[in-house]
PDB file of N, CA and C in Angstrom:
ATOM      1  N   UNK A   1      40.830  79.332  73.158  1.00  0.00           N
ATOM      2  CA  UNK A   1      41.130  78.205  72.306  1.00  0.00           C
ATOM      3  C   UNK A   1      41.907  77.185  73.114  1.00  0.00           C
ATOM      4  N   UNK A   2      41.241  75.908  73.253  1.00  0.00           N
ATOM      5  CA  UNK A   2      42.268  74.932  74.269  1.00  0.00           C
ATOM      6  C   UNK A   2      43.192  74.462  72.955  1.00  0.00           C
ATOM      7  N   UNK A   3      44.515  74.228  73.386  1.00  0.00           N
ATOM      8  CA  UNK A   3      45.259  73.652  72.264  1.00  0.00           C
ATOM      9  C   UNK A   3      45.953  74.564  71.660  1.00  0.00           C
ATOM     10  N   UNK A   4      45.952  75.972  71.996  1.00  0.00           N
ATOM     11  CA  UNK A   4      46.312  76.714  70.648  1.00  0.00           C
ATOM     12  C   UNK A   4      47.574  77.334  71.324  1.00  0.00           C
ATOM     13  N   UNK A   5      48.564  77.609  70.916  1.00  0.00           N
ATOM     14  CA  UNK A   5      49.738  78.462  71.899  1.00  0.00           C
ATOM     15  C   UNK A   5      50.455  78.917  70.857  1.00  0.00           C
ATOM     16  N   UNK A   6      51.297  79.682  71.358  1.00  0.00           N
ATOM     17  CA  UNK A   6      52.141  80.516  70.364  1.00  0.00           C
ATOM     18  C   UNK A   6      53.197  79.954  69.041  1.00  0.00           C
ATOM     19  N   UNK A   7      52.457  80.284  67.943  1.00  0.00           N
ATOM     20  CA  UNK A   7      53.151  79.767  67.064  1.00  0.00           C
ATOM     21  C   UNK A   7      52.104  78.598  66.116  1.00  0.00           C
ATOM     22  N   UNK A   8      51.344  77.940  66.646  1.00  0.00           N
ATOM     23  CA  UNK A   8      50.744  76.959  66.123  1.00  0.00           C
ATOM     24  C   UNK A   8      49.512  76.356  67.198  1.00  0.00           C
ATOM     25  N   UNK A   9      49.051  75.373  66.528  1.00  0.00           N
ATOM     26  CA  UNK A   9      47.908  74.485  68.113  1.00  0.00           C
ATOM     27  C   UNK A   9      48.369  72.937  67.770  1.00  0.00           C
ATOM     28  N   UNK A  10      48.049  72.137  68.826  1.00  0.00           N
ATOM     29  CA  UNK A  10      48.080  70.676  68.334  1.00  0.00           C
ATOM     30  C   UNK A  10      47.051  70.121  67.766  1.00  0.00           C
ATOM     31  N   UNK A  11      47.147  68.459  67.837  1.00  0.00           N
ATOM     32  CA  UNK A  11      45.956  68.196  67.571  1.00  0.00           C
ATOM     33  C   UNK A  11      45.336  67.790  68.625  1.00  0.00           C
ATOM     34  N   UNK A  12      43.445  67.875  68.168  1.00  0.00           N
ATOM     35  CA  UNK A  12      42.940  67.742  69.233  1.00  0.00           C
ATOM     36  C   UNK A  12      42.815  69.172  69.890  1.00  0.00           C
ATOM     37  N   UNK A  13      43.134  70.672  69.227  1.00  0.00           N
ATOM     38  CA  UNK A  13      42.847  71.962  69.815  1.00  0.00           C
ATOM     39  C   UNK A  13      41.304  71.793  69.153  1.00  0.00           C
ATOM     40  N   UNK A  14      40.273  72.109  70.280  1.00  0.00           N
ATOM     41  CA  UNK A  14      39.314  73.313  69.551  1.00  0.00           C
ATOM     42  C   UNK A  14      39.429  74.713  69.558  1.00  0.00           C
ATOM     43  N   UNK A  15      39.333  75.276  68.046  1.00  0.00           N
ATOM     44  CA  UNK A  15      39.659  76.792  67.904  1.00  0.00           C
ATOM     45  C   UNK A  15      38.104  77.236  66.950  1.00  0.00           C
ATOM     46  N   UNK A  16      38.367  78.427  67.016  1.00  0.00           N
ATOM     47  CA  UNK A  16      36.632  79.066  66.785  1.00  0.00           C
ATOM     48  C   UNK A  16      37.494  79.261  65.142  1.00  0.00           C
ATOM     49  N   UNK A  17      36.298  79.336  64.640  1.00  0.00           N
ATOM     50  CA  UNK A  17      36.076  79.805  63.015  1.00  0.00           C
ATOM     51  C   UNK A  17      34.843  81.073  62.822  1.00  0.00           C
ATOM     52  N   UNK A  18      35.186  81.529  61.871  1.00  0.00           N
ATOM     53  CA  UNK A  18      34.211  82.224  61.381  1.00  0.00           C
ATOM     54  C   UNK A  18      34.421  83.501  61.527  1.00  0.00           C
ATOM     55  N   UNK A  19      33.003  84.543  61.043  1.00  0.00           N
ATOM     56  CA  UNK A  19      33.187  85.942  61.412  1.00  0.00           C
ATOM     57  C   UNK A  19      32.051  86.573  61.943  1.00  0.00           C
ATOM     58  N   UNK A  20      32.553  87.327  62.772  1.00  0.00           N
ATOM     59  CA  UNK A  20      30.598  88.165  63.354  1.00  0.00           C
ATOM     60  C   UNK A  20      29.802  88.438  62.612  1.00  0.00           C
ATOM     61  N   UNK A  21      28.584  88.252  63.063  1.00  0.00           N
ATOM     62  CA  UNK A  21      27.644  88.254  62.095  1.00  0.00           C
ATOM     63  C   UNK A  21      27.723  89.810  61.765  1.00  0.00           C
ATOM     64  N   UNK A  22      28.001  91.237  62.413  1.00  0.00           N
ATOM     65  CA  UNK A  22      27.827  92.670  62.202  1.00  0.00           C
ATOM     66  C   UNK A  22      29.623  92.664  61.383  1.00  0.00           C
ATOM     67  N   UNK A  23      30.163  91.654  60.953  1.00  0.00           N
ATOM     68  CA  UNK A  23      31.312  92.145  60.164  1.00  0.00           C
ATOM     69  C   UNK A  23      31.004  92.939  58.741  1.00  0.00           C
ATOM     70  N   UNK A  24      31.344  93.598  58.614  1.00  0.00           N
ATOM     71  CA  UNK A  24      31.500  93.669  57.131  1.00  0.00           C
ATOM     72  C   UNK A  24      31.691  93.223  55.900  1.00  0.00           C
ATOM     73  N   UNK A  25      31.180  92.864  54.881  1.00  0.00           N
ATOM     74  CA  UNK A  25      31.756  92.066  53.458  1.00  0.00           C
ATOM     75  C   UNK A  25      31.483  90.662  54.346  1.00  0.00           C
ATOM     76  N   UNK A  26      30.563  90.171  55.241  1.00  0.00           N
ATOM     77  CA  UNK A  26      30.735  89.121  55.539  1.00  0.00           C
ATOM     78  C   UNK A  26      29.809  88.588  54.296  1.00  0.00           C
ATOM     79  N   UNK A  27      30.051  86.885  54.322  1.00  0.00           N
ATOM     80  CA  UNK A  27      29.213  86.078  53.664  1.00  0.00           C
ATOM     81  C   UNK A  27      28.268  85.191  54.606  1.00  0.00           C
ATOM     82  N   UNK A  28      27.595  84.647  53.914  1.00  0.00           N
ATOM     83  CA  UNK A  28      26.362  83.512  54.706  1.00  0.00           C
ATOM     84  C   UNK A  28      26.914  82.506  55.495  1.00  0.00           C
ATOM     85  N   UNK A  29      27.971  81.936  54.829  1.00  0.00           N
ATOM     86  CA  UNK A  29      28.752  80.598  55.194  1.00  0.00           C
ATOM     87  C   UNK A  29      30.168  81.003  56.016  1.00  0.00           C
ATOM     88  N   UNK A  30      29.727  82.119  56.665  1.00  0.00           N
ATOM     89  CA  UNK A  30      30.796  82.399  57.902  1.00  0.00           C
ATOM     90  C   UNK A  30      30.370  82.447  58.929  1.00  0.00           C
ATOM     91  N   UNK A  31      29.460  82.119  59.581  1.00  0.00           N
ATOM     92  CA  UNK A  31      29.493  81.905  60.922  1.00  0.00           C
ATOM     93  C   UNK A  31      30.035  80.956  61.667  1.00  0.00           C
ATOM     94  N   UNK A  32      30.446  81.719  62.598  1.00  0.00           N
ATOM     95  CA  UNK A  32      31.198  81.061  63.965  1.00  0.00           C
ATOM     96  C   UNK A  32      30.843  80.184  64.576  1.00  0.00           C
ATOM     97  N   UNK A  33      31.731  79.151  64.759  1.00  0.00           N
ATOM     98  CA  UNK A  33      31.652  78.183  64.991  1.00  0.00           C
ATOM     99  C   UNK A  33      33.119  77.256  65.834  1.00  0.00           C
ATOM    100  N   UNK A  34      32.716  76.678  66.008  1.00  0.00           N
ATOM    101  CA  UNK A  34      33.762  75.320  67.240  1.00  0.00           C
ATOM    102  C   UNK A  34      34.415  74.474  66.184  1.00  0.00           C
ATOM    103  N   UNK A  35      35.933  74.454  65.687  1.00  0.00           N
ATOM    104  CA  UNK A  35      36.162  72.974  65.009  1.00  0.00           C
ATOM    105  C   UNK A  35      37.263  71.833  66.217  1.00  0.00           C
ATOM    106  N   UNK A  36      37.681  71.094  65.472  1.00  0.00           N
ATOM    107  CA  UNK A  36      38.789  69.928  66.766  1.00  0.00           C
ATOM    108  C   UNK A  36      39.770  70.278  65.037  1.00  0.00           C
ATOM    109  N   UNK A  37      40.762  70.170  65.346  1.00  0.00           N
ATOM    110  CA  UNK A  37      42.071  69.923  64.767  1.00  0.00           C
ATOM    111  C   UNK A  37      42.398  68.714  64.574  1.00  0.00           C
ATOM    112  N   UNK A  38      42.758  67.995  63.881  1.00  0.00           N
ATOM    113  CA  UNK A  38      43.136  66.571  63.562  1.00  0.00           C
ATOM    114  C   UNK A  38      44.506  66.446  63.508  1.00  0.00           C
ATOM    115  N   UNK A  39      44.900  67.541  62.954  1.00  0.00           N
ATOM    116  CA  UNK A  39      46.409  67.878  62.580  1.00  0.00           C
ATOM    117  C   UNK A  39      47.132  68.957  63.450  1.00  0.00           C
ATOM    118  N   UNK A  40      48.357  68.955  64.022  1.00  0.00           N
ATOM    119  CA  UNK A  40      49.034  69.738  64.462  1.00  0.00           C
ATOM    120  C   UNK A  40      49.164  71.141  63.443  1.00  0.00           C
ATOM    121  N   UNK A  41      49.487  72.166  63.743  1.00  0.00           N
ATOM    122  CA  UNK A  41      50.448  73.059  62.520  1.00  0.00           C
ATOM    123  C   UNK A  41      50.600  74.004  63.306  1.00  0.00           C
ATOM    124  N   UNK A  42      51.416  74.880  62.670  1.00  0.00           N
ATOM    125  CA  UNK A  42      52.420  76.031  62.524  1.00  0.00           C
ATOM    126  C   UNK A  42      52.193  77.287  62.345  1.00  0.00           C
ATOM    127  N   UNK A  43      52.651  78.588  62.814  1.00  0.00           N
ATOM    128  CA  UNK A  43      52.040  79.879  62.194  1.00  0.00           C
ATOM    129  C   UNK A  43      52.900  80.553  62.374  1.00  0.00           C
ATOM    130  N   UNK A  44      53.405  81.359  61.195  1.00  0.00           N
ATOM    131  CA  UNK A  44      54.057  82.291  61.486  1.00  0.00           C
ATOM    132  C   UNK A  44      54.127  82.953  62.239  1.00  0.00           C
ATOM    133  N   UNK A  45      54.109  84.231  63.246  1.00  0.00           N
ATOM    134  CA  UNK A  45      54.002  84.968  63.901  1.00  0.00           C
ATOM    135  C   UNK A  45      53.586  86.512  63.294  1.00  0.00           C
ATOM    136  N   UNK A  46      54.130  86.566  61.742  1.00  0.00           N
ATOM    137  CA  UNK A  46      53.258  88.298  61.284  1.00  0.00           C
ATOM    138  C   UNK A  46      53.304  87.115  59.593  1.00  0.00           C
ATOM    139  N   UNK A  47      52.558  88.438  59.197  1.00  0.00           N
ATOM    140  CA  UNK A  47      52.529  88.039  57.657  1.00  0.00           C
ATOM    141  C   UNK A  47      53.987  87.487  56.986  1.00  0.00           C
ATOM    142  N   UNK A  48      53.722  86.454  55.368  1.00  0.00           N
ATOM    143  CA  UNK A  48      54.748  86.131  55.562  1.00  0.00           C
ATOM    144  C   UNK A  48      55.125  87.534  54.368  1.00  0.00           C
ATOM    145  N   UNK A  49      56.538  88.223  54.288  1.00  0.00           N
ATOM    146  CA  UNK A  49      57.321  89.675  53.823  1.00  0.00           C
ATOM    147  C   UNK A  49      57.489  89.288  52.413  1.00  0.00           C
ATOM    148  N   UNK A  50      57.615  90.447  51.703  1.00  0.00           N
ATOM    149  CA  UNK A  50      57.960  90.319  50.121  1.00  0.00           C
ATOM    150  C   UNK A  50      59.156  89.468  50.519  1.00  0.00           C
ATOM    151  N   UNK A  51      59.924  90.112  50.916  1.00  0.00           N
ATOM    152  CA  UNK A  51      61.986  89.202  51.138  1.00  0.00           C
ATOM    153  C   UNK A  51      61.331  87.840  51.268  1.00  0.00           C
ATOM    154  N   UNK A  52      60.204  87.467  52.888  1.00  0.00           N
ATOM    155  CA  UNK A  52      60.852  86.285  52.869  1.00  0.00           C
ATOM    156  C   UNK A  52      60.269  85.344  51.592  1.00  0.00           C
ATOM    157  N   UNK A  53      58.871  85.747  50.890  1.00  0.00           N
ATOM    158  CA  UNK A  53      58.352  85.031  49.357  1.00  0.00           C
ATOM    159  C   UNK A  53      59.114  85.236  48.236  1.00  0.00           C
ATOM    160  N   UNK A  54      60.150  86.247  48.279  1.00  0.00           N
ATOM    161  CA  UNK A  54      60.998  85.972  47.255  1.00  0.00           C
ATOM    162  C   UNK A  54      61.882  85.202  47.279  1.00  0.00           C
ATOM    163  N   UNK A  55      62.899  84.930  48.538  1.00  0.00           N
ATOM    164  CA  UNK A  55      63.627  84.095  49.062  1.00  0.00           C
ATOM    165  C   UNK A  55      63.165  82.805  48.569  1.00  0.00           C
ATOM    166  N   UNK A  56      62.355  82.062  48.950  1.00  0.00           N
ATOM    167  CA  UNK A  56      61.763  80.899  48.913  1.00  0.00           C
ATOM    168  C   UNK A  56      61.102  80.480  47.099  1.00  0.00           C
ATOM    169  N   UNK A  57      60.662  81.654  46.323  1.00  0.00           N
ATOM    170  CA  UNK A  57      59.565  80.841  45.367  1.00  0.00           C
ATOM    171  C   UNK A  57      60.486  81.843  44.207  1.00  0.00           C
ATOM    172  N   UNK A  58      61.860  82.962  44.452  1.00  0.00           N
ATOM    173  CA  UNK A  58      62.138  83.745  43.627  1.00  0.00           C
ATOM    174  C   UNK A  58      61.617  85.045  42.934  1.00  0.00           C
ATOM    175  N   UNK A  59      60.465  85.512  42.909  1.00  0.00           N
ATOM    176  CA  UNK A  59      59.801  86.716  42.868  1.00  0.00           C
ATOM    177  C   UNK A  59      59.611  87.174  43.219  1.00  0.00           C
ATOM    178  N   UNK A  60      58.561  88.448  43.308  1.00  0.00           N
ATOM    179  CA  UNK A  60      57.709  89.666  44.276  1.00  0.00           C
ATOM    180  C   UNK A  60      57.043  89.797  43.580  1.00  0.00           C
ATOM    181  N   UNK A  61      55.450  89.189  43.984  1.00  0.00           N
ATOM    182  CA  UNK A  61      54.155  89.321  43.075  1.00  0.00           C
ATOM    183  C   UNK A  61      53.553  90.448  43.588  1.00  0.00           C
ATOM    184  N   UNK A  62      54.401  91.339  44.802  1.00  0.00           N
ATOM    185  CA  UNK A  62      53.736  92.609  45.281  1.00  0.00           C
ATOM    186  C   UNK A  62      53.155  93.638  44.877  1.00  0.00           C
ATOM    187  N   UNK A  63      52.533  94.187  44.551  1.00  0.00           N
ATOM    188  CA  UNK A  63      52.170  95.328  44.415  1.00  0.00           C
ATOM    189  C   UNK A  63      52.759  96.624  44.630  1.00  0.00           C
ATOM    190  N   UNK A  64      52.543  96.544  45.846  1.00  0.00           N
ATOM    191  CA  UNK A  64      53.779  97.836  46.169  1.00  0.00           C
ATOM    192  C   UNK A  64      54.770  97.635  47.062  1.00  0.00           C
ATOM    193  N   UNK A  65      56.007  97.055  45.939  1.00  0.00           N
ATOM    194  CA  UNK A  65      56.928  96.941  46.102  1.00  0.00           C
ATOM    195  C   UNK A  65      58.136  98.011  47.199  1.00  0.00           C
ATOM    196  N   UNK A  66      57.388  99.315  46.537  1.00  0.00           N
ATOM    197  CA  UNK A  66      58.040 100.618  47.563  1.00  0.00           C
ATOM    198  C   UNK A  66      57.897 100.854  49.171  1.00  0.00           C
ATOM    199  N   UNK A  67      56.671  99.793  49.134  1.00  0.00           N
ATOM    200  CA  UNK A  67      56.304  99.671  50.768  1.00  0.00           C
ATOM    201  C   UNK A  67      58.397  99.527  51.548  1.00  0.00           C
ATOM    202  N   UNK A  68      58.798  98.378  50.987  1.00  0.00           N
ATOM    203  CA  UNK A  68      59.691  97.760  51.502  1.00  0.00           C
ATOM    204  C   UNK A  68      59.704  96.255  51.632  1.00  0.00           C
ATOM    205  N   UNK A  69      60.859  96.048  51.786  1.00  0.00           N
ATOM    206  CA  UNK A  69      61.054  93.955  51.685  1.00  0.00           C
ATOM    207  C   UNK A  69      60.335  93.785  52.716  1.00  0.00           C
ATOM    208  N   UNK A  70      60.467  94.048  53.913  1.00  0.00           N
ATOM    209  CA  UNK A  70      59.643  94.017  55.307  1.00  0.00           C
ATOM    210  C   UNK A  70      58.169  94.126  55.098  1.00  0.00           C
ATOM    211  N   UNK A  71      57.681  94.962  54.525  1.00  0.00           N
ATOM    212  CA  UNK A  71      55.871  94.873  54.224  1.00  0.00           C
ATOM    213  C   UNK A  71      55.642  93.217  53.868  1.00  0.00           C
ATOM    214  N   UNK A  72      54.228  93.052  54.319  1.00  0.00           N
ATOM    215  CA  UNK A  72      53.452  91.778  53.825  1.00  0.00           C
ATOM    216  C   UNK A  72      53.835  91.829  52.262  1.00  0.00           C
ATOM    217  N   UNK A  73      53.721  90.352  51.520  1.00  0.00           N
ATOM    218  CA  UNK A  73      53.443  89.870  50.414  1.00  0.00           C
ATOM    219  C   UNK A  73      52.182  89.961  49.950  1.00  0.00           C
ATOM    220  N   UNK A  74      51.807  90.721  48.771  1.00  0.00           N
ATOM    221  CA  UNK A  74      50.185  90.797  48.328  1.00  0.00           C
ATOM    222  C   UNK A  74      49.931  90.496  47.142  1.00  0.00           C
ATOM    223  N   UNK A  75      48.878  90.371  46.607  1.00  0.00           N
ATOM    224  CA  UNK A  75      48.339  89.755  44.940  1.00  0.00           C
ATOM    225  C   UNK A  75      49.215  87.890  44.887  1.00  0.00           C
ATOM    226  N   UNK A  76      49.141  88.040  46.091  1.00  0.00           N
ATOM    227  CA  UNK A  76      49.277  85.997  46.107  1.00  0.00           C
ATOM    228  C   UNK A  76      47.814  85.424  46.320  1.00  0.00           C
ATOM    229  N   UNK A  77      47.531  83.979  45.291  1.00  0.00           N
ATOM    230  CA  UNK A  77      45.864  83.170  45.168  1.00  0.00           C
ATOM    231  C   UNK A  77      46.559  82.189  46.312  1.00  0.00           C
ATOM    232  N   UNK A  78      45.292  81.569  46.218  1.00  0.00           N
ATOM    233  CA  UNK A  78      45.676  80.098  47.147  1.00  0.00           C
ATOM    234  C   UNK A  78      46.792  79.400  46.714  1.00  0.00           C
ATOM    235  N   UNK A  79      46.683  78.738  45.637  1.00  0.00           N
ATOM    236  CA  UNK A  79      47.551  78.092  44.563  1.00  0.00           C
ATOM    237  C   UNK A  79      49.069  78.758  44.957  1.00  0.00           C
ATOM    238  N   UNK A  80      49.379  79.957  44.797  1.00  0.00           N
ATOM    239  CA  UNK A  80      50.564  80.038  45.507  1.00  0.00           C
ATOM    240  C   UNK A  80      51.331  80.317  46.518  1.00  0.00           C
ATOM    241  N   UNK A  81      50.008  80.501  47.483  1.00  0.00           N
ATOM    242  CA  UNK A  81      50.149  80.393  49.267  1.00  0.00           C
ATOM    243  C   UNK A  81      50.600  78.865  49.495  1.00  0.00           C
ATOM    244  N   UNK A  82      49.880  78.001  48.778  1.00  0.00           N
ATOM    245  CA  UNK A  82      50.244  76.657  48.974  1.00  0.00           C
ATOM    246  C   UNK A  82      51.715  76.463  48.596  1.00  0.00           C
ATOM    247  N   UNK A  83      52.029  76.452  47.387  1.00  0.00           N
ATOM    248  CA  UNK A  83      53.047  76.256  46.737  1.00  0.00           C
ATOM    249  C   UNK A  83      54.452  77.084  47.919  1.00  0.00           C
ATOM    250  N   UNK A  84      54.135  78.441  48.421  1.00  0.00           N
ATOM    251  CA  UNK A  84      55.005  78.562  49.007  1.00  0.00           C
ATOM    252  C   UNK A  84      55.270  78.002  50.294  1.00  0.00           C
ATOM    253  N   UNK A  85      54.144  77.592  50.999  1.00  0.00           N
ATOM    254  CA  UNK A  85      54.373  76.466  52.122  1.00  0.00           C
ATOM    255  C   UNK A  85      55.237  75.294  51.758  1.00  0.00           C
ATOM    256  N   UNK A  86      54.970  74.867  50.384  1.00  0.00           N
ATOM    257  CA  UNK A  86      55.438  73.488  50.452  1.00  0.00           C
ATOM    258  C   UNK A  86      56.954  73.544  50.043  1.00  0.00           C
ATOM    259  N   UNK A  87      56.661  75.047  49.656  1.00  0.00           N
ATOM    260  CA  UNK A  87      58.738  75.094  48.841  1.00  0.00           C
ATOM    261  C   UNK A  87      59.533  75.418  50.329  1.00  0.00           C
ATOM    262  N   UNK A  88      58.819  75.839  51.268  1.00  0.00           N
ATOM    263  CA  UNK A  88      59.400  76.768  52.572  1.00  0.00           C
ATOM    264  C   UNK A  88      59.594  75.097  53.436  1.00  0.00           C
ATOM    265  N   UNK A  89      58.700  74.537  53.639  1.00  0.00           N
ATOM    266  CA  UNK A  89      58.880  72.950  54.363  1.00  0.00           C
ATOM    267  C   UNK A  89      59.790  72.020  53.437  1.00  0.00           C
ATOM    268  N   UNK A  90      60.254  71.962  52.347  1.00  0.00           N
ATOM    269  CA  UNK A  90      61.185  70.987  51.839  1.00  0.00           C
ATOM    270  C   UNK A  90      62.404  72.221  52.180  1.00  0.00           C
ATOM    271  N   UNK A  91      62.719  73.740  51.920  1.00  0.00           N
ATOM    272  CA  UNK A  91      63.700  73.858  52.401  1.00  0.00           C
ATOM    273  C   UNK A  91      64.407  73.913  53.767  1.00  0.00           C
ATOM    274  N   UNK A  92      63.407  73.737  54.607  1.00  0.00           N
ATOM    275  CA  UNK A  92      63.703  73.097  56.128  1.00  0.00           C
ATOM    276  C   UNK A  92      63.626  72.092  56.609  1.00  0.00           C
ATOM    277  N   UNK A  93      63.527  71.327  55.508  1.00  0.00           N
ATOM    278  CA  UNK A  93      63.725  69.581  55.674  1.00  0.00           C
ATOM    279  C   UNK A  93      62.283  68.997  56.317  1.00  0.00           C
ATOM    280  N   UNK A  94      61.188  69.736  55.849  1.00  0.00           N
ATOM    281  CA  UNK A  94      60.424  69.181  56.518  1.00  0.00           C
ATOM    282  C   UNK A  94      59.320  68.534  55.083  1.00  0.00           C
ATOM    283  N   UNK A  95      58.631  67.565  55.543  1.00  0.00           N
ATOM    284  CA  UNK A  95      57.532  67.078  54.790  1.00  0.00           C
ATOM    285  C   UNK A  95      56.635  68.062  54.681  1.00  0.00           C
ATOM    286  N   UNK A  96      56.117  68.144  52.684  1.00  0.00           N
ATOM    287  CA  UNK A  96      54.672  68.088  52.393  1.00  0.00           C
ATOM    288  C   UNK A  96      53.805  68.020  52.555  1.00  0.00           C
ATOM    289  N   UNK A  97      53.242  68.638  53.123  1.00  0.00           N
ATOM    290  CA  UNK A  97      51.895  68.068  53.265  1.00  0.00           C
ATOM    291  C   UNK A  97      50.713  68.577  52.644  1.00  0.00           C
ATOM    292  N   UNK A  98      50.844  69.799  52.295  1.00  0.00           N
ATOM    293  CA  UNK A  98      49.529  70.287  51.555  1.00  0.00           C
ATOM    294  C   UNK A  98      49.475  70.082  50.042  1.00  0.00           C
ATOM    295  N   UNK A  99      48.652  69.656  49.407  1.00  0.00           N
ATOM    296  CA  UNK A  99      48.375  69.462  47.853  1.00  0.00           C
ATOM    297  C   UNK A  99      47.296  70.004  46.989  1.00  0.00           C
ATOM    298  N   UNK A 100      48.248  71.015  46.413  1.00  0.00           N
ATOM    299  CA  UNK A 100      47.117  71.814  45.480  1.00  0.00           C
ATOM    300  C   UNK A 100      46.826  72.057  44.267  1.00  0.00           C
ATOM    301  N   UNK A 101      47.414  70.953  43.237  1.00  0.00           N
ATOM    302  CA  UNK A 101      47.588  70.106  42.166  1.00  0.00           C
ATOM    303  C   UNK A 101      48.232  72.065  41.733  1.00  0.00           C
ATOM    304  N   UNK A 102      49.002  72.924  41.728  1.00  0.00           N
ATOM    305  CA  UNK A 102      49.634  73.799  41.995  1.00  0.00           C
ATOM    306  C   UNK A 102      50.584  73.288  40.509  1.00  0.00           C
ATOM    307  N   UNK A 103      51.324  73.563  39.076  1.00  0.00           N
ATOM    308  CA  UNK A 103      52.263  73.058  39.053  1.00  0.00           C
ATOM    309  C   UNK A 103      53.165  74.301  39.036  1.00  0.00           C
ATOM    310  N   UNK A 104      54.248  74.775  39.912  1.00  0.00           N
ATOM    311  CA  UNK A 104      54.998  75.906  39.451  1.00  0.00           C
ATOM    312  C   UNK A 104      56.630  75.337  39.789  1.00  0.00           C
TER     313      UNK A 104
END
């Protein structure tokens, strides 16, 4: 991936999409493919943890909670993957940017 480095890519990275065609549960409209980035962004480094989605949005929509605060966050839709990006960037002073007519 040109552009892409630890943590995030700029803009102007091309990074591959998609999934092998011998994946499993794949669909039609996944093949791999070349995009360009327009936009810079960001990536966590592991999943984001029950602690740190409760921290930020107040709940644990987890499932199994007994895993531990440290396990991934699970039974989250788009709608509130978004919502927690945008509550996690205003509490680090950073701009909005994603909109997912979301109201929570």
């Amino acid at each position: 991936m040109q552009g892409a480095g630890p943590g995030g890519c700029r803009a102007g990275a091309v990074v591959g999409m998609g999934s092998r065609a011998d994946e499993a549960d794949r669909d039609n409209d996944e093949a791999q493919h070349q995009v360009q980035l327009t936009r810079p962004y960001l990536m966590a480094q592991t999943e984001v943890t029950q602690a740190q989605y409760e921290a930020v949005i107040g709940e644990n929509p987890a499932q199994y909670k007994g895993c531990g605060p440290d396990c991934p966050v699970e039974q989250v839709n788009w709608l509130d993957a978004v919502t927690y990006c945008n509550r996690l960037s205003e509490k680090e002073g950073c701009r909005r940017v994603t909109r997912s007519g979301a109201r929570r």
